[in-house]
C-alpha atoms as a PDB file:
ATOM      1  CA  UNK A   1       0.000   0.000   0.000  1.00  0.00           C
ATOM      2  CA  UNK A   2       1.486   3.559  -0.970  1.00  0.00           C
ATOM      3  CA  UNK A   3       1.709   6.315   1.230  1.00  0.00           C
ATOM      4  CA  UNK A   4      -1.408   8.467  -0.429  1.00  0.00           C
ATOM      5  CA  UNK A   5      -3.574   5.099   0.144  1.00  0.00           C
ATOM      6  CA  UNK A   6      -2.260   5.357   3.961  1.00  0.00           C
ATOM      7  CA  UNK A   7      -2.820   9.287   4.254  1.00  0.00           C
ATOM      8  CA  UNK A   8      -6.386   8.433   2.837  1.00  0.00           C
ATOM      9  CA  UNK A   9      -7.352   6.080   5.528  1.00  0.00           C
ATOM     10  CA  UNK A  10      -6.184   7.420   8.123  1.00  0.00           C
ATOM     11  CA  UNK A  11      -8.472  11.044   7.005  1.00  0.00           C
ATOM     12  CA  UNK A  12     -11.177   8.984   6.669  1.00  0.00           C
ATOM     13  CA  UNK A  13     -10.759   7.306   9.925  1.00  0.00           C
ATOM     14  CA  UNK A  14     -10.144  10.856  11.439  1.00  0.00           C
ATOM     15  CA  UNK A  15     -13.602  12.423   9.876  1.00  0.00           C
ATOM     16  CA  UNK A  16     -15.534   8.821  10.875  1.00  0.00           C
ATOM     17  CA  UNK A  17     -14.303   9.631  14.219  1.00  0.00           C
ATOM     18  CA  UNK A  18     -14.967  13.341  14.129  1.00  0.00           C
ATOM     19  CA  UNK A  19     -18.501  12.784  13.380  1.00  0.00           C
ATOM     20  CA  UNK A  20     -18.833   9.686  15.865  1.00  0.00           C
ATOM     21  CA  UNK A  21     -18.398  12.537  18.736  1.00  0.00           C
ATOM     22  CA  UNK A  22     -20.437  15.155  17.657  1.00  0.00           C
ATOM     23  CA  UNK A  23     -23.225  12.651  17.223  1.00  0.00           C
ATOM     24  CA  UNK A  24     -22.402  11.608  20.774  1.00  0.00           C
ATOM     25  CA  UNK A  25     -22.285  15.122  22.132  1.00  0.00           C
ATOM     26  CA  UNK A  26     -25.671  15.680  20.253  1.00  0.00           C
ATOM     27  CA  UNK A  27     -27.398  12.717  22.148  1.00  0.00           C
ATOM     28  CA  UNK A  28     -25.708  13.679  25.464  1.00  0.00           C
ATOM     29  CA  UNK A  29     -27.642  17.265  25.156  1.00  0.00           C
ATOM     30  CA  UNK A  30     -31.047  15.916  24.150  1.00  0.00           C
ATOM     31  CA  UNK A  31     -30.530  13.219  26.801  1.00  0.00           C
ATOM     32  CA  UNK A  32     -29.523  16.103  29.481  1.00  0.00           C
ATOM     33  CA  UNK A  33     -32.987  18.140  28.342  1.00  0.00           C
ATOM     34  CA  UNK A  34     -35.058  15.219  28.561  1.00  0.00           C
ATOM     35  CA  UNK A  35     -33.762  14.688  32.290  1.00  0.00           C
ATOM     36  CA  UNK A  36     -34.267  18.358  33.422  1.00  0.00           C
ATOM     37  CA  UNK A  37     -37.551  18.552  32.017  1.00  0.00           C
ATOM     38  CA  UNK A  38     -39.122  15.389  33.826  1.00  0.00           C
ATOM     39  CA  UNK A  39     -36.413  16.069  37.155  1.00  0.00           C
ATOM     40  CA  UNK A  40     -36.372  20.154  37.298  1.00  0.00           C
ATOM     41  CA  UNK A  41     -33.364  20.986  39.342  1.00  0.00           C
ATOM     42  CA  UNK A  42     -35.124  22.126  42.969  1.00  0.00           C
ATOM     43  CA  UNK A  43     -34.521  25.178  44.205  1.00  0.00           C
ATOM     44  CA  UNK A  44     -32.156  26.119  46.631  1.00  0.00           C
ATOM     45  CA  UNK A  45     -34.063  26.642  50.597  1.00  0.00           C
ATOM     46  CA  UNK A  46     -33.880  30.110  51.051  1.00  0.00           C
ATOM     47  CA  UNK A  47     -33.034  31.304  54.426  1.00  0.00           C
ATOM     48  CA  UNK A  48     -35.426  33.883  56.410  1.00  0.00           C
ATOM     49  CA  UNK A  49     -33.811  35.235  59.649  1.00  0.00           C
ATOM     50  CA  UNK A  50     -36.947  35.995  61.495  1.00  0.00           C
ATOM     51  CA  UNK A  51     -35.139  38.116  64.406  1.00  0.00           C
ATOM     52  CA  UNK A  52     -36.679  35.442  67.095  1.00  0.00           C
ATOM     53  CA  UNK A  53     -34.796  37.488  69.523  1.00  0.00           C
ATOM     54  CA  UNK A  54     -37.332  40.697  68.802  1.00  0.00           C
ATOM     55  CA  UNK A  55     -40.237  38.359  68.881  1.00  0.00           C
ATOM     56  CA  UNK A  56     -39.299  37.144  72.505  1.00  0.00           C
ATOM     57  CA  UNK A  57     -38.703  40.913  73.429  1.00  0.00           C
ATOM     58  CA  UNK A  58     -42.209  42.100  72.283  1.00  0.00           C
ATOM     59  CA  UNK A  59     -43.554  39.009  73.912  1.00  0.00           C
ATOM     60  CA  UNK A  60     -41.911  39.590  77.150  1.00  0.00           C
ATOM     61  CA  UNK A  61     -42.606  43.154  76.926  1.00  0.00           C
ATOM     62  CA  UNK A  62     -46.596  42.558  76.099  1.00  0.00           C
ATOM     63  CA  UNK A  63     -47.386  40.163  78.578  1.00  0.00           C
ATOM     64  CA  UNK A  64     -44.193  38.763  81.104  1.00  0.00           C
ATOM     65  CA  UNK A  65     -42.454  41.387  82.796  1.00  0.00           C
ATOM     66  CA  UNK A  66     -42.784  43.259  85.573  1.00  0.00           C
ATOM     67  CA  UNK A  67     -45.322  46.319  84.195  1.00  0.00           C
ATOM     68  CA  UNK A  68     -46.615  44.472  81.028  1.00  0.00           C
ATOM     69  CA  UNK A  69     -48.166  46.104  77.948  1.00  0.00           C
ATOM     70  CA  UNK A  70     -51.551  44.510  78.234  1.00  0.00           C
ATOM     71  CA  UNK A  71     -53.060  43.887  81.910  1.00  0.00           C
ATOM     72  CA  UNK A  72     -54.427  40.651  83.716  1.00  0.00           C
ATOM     73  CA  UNK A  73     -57.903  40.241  82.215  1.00  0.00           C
ATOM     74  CA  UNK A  74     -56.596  40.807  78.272  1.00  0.00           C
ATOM     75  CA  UNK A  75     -53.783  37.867  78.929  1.00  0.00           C
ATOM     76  CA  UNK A  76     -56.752  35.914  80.480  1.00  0.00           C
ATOM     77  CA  UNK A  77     -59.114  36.565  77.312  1.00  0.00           C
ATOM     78  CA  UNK A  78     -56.430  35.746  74.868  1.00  0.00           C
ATOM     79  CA  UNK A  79     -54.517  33.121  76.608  1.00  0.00           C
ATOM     80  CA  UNK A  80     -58.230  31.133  78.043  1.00  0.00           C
ATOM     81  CA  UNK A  81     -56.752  30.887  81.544  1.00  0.00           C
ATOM     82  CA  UNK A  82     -55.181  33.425  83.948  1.00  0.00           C
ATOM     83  CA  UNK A  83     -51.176  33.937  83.956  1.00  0.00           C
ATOM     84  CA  UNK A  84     -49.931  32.231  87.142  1.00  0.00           C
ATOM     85  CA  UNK A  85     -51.725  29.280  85.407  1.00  0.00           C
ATOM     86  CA  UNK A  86     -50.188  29.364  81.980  1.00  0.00           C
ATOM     87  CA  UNK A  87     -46.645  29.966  83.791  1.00  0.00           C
ATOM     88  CA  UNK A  88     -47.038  27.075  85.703  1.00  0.00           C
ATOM     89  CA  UNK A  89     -47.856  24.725  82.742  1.00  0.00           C
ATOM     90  CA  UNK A  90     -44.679  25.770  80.841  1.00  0.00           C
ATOM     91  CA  UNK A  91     -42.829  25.866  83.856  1.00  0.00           C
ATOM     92  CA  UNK A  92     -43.619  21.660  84.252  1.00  0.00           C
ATOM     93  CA  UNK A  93     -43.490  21.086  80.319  1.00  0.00           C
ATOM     94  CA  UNK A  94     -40.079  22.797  80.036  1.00  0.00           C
ATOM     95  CA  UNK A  95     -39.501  20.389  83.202  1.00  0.00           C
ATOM     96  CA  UNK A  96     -40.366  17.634  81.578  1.00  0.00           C
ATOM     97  CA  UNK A  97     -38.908  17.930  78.176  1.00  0.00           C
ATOM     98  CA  UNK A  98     -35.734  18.896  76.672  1.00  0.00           C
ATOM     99  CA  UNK A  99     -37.511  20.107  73.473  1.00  0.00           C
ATOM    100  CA  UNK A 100     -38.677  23.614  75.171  1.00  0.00           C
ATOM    101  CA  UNK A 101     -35.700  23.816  76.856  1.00  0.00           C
ATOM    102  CA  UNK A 102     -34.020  27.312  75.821  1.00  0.00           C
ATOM    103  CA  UNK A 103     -30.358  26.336  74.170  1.00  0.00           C
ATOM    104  CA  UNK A 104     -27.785  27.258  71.638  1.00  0.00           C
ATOM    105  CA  UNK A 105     -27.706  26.175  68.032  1.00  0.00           C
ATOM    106  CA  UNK A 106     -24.764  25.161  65.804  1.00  0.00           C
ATOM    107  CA  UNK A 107     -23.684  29.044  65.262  1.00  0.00           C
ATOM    108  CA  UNK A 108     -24.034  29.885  69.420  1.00  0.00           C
ATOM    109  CA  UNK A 109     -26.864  31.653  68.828  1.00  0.00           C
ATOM    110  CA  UNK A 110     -29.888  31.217  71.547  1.00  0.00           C
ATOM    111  CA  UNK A 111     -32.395  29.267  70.244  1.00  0.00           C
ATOM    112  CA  UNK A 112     -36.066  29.647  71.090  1.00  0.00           C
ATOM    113  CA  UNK A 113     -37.656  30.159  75.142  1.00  0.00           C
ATOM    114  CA  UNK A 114     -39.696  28.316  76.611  1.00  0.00           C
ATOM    115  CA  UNK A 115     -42.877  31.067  76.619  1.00  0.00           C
ATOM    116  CA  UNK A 116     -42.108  31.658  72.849  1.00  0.00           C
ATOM    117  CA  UNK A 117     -42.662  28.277  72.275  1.00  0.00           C
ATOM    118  CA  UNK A 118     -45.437  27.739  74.347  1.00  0.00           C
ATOM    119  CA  UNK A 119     -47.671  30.373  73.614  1.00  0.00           C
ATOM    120  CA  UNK A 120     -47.979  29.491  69.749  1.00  0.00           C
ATOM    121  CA  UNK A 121     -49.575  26.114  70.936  1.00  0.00           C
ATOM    122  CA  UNK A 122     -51.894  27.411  73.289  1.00  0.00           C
ATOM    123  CA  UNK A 123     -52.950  30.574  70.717  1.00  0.00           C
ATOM    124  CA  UNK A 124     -53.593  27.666  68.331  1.00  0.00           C
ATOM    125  CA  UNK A 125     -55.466  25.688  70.532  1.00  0.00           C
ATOM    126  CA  UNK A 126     -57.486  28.379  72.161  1.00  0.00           C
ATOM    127  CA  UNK A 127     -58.479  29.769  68.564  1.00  0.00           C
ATOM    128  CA  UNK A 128     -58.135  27.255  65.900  1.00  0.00           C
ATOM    129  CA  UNK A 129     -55.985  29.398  63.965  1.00  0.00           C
ATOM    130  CA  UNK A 130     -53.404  28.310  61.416  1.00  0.00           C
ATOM    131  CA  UNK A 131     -49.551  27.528  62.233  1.00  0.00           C
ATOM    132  CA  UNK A 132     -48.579  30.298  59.959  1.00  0.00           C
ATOM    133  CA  UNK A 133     -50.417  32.707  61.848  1.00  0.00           C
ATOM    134  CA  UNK A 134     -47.970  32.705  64.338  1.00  0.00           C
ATOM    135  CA  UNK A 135     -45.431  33.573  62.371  1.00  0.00           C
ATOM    136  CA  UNK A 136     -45.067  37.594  61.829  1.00  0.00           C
ATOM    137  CA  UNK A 137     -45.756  38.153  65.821  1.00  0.00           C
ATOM    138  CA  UNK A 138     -43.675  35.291  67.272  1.00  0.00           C
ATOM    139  CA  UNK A 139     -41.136  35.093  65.004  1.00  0.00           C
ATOM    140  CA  UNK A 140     -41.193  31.106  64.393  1.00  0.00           C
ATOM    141  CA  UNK A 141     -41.818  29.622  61.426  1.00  0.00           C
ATOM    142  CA  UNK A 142     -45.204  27.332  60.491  1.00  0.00           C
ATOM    143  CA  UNK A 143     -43.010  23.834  60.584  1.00  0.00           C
ATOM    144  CA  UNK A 144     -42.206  24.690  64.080  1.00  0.00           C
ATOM    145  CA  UNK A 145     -45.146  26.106  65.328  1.00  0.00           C
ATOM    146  CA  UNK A 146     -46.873  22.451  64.354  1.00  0.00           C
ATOM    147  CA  UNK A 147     -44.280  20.668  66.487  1.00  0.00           C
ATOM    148  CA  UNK A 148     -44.592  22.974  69.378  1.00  0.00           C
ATOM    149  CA  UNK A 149     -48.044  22.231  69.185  1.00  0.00           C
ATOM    150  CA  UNK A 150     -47.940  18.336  69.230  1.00  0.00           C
ATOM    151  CA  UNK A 151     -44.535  18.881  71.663  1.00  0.00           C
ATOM    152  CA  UNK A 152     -47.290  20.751  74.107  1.00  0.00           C
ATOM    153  CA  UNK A 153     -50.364  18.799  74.276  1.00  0.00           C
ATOM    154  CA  UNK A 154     -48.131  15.536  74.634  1.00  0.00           C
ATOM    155  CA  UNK A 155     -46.313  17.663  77.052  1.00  0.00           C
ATOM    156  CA  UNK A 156     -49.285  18.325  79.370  1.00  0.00           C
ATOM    157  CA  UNK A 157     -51.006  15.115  78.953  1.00  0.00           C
ATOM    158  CA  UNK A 158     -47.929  13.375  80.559  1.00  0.00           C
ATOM    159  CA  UNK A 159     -47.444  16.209  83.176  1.00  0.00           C
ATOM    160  CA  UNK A 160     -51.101  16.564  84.160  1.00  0.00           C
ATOM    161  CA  UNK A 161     -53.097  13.652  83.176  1.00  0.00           C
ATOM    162  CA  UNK A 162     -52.916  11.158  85.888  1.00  0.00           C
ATOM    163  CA  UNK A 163     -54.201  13.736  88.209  1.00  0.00           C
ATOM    164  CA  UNK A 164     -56.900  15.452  85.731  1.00  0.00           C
ATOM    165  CA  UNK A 165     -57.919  12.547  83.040  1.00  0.00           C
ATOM    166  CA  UNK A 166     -59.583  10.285  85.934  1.00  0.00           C
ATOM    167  CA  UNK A 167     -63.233  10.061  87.279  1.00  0.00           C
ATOM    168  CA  UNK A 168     -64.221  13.314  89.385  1.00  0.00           C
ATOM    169  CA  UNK A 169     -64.273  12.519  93.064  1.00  0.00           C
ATOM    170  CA  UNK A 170     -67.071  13.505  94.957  1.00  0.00           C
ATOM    171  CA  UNK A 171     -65.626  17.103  95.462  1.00  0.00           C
ATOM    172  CA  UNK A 172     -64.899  17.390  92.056  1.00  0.00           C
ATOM    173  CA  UNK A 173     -67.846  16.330  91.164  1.00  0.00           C
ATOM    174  CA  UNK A 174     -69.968  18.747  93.470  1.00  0.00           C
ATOM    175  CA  UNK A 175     -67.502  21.401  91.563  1.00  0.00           C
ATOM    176  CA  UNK A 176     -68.532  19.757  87.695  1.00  0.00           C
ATOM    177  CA  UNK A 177     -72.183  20.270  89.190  1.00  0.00           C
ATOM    178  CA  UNK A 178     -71.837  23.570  90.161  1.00  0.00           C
ATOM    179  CA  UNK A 179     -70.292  24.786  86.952  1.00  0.00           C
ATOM    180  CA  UNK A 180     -72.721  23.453  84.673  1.00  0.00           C
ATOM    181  CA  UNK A 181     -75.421  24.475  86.275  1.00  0.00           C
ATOM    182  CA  UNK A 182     -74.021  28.052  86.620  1.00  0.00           C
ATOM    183  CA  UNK A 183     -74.207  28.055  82.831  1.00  0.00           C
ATOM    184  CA  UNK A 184     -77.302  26.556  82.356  1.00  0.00           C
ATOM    185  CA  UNK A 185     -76.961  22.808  81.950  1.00  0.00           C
ATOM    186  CA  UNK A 186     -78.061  20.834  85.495  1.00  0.00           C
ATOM    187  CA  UNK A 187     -76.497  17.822  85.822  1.00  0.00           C
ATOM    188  CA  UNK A 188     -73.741  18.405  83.413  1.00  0.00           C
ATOM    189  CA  UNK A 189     -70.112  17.614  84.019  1.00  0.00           C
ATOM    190  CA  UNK A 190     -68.667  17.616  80.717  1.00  0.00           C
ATOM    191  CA  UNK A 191     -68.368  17.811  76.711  1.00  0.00           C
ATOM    192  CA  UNK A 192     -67.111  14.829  75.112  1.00  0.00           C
ATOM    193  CA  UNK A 193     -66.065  16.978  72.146  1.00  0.00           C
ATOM    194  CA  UNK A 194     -63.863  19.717  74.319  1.00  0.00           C
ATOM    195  CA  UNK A 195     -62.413  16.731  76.151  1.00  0.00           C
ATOM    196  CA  UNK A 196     -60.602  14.842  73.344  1.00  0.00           C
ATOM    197  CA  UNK A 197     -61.067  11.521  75.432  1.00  0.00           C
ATOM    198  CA  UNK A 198     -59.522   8.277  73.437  1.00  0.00           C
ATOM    199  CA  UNK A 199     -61.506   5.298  74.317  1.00  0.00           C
ATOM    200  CA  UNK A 200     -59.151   1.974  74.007  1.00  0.00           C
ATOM    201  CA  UNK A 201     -62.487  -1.223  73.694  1.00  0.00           C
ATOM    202  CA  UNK A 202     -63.890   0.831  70.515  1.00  0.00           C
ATOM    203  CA  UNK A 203     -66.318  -1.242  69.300  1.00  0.00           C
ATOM    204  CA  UNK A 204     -64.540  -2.228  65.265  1.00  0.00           C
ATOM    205  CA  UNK A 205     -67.914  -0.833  63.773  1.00  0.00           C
ATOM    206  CA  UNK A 206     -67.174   2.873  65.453  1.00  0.00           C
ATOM    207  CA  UNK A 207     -63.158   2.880  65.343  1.00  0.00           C
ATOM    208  CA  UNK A 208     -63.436   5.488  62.601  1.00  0.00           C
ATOM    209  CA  UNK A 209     -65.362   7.641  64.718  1.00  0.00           C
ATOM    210  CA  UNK A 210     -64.386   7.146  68.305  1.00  0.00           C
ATOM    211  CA  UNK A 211     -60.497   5.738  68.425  1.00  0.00           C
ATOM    212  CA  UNK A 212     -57.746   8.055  67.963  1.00  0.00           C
ATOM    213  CA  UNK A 213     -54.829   5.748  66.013  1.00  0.00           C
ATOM    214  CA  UNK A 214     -51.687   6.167  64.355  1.00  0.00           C
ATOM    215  CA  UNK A 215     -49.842   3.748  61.589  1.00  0.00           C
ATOM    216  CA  UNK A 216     -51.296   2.081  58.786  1.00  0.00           C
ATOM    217  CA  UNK A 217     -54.236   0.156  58.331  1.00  0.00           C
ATOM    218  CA  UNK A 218     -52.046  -3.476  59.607  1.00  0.00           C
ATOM    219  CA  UNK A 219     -50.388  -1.349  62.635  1.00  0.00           C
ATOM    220  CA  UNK A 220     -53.513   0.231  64.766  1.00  0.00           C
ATOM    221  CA  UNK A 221     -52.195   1.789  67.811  1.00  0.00           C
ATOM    222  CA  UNK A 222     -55.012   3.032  69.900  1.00  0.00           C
ATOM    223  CA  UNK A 223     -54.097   5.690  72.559  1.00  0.00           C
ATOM    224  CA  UNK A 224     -54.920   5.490  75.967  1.00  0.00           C
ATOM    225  CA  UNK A 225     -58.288   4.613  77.595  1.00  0.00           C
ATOM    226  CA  UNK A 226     -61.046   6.912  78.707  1.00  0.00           C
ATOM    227  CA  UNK A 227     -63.017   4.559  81.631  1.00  0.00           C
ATOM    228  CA  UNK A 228     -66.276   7.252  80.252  1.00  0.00           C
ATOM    229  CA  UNK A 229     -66.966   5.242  77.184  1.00  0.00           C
ATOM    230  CA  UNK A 230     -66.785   1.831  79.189  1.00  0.00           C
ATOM    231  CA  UNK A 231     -69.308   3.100  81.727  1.00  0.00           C
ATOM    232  CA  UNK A 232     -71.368   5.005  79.308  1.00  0.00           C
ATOM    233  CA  UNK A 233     -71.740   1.631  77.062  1.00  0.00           C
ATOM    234  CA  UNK A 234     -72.095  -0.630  80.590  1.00  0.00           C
ATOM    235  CA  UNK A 235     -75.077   1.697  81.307  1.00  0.00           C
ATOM    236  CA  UNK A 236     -72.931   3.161  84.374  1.00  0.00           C
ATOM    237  CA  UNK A 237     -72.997   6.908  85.580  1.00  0.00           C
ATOM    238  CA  UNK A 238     -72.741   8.637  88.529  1.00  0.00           C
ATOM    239  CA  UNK A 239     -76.254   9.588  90.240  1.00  0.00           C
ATOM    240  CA  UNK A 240     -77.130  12.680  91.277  1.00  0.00           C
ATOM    241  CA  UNK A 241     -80.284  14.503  91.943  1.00  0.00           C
ATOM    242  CA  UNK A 242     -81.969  17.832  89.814  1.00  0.00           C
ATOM    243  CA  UNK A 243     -84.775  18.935  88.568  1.00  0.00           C
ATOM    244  CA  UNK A 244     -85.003  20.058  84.716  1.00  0.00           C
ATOM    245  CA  UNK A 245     -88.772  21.395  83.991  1.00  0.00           C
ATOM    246  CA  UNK A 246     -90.415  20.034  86.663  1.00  0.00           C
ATOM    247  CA  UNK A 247     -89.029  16.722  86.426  1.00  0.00           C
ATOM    248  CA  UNK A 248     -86.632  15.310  88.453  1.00  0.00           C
ATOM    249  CA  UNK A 249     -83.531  13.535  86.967  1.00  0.00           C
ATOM    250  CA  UNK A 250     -80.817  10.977  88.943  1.00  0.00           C
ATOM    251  CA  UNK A 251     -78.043  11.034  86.554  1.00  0.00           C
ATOM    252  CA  UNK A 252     -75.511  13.203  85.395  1.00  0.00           C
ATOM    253  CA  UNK A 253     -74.811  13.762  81.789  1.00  0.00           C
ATOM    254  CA  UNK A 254     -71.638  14.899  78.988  1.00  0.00           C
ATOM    255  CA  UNK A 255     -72.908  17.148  76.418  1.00  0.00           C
ATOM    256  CA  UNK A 256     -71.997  15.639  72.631  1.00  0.00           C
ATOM    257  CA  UNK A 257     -72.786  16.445  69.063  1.00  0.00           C
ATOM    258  CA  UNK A 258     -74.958  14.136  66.638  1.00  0.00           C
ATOM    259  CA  UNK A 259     -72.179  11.347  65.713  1.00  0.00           C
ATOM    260  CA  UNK A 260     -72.309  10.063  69.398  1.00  0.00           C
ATOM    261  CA  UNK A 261     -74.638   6.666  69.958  1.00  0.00           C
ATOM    262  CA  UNK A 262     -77.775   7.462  71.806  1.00  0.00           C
ATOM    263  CA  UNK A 263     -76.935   6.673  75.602  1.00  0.00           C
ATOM    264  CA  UNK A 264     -78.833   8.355  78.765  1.00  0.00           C
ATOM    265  CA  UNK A 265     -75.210   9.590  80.060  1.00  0.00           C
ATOM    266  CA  UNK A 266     -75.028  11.523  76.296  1.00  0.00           C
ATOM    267  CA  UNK A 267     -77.387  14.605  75.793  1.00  0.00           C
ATOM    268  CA  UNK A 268     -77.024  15.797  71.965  1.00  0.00           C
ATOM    269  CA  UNK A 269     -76.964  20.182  71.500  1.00  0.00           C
ATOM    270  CA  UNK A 270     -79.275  21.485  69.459  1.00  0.00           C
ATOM    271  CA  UNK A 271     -77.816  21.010  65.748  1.00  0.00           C
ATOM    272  CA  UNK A 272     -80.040  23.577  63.845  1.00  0.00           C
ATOM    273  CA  UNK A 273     -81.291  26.197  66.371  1.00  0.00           C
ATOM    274  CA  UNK A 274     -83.821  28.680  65.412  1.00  0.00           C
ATOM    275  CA  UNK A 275     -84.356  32.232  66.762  1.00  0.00           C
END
C-alpha cells in the first residue's frame, strides 16, 4: 500500500471519528434536556432570619415582665386561663422535656424560650388558627409552630393527666355540678367533644369515629383509655339529683354532638337552632 492510500485512511478514519463525537455530544444534550424537564433541578431553601430574639422581646414586653403592655384580664381573654396558670404549665413542660428547653444552636446563637414556644400552641389551641399565623408576631416559622403544638399537648397530657384525666371525686364532682349548672346545663359535668377523650375497647364498627390511632391500616395503635366510654356503654354513671322542667332527673350527663350513639349519660346540642 502507498503512502497516499495510507494518508487516505487514516483522514477517513479521522472524519468517521470526528462525526462519531459530535453525534455523541448531540445525544448527550437531548438526553440532558429530557432529564431536566421530567427532574427540574429544585430550588435552593432560602433562608429567612426571622429576628426570634425581637419576637421574645415584644412578647416579654406585652405580657411577662414586671409592668406588662396589656393587663391581667386581656392575657386571660387571649390566653383562656389566667397567667400564674399558663406559667405554671410551661414551667412543668419545660420540666419535663428537653424540646422547650431554651439552648444554643450550631452558630451559638440562643435558640427559642420556653414562653415563645409555648404560647404558639396554646394561641392555636385556644383559637383554631393556622400555624402560619404565628409567624409575623412570634417570630417562628409554620413547621415549628406544628411541632410545638404536638410537643405541648403531649407535654401536658404526661405532666397533668394522671391527676386530671380520671373520674371526678365527689368534690370534684360537686364542683362539675356547680359549673354546669351556673351556665345553664343541670347535671352536666362535661363535653365529650372539648375533652378529646380516646376510648381503648372501641367497638370495630365505630373505630373510625371514636379511636384516635396512628400507623397504617395493619399497625392500629389506639391511645390510651377513657373509663367514660366503658361506663357510658355498661349503662354506668354517677347519680345525682336535679330537677329540669319540673321533672326530676338521677343522673348526670356529657354534652356531645350528633355522631355520638344514643346513651342516657349523652345529651345531643341542638344542631339547627332557630331564633
Amino acid at each position: 500500500m502507498s503512502h497516499n492510500e495510507n494518508s487516505s485512511s487514516s483522514n477517513e478514519y479521522s472524519e468517521w471519528e470526528t462525526q462519531v463525537v459530535q453525534n455523541n455530544r448531540q445525544l448527550d444534550e437531548i438526553i440532558t434536556k429530557l432529564l431536566v424537564q421530567d427532574h427540574p433541578p429544585r430550588a435552593s431553601r432560602r433562608y429567612c432570619d426571622r429576628e426570634r430574639e425581637q419576637g421574645e422581646a415584644r412578647l416579654m414586653e406585652d405580657y411577662f415582665v414586671d409592668n406588662p403592655t396589656y393587663d391581667q384580664a386581656t392575657f386571660r381573654r387571649r390566653f383562656r386561663m389566667q397567667r400564674p396558670l399558663f406559667l405554671h404549665i410551661v414551667t412543668v413542660v419545660t420540666a419535663n422535656d428537653l424540646y422547650f428547653q431554651q439552648r444554643r444552636d450550631a452558630t451559638g446563637r440562643q435558640g427559642l424560650s420556653p414562653l415563645q414556644k409555648c404560647t404558639p400552641a396554646m394561641r392555636v389551641l385556644a383559637y383554631g388558627t393556622s400555624a402560619d399565623v404565628q409567624d409575623e408576631y412570634m417570630r417562628i416559622s409554620e413547621i415549628v409552630t406544628r411541632d410545638v403544638v404536638i410537643k405541648f399537648v403531649e407535654g401536658v397530657i404526661a405532666c397533668f393527666g394522671e391527676k386530671y384525666l380520671r373520674r371526678p371525686n365527689e368534690v370534684g364532682l360537686a364542683r362539675l355540678l356547680h359549673v354546669g349548672e351556673e351556665r345553664g346545663f343541670p347535671g352536666m359535668i362535661g363535653s365529650i367533644d372539648c375533652m378529646h377523650w380516646t376510648w381503648k375497647n372501641c367497638p370495630t364498627a365505630w373505630v373510625g369515629q371514636y379511636a384516635c390511632r396512628s400507623g397504617t391500616w395493619n399497625d392500629i395503635n389506639v391511645l390510651h383509655r377513657s373509663p367514660i366510654f366503658d361506663d357510658g356503654l355498661a349503662g354506668r354513671a354517677l347519680h345525682v339529683s336535679y330537677v329540669v322542667n319540673g321533672r326530676e332527673n338521677n343522673m348526670v350527663y356529657y354534652l356531645t354532638d350528633g355522631i355520638y350513639p344514643s346513651w342516657a349519660a349523652f345529651v345531643k346540642s341542638i344542631t339547627s337552632p332557630q331564633l
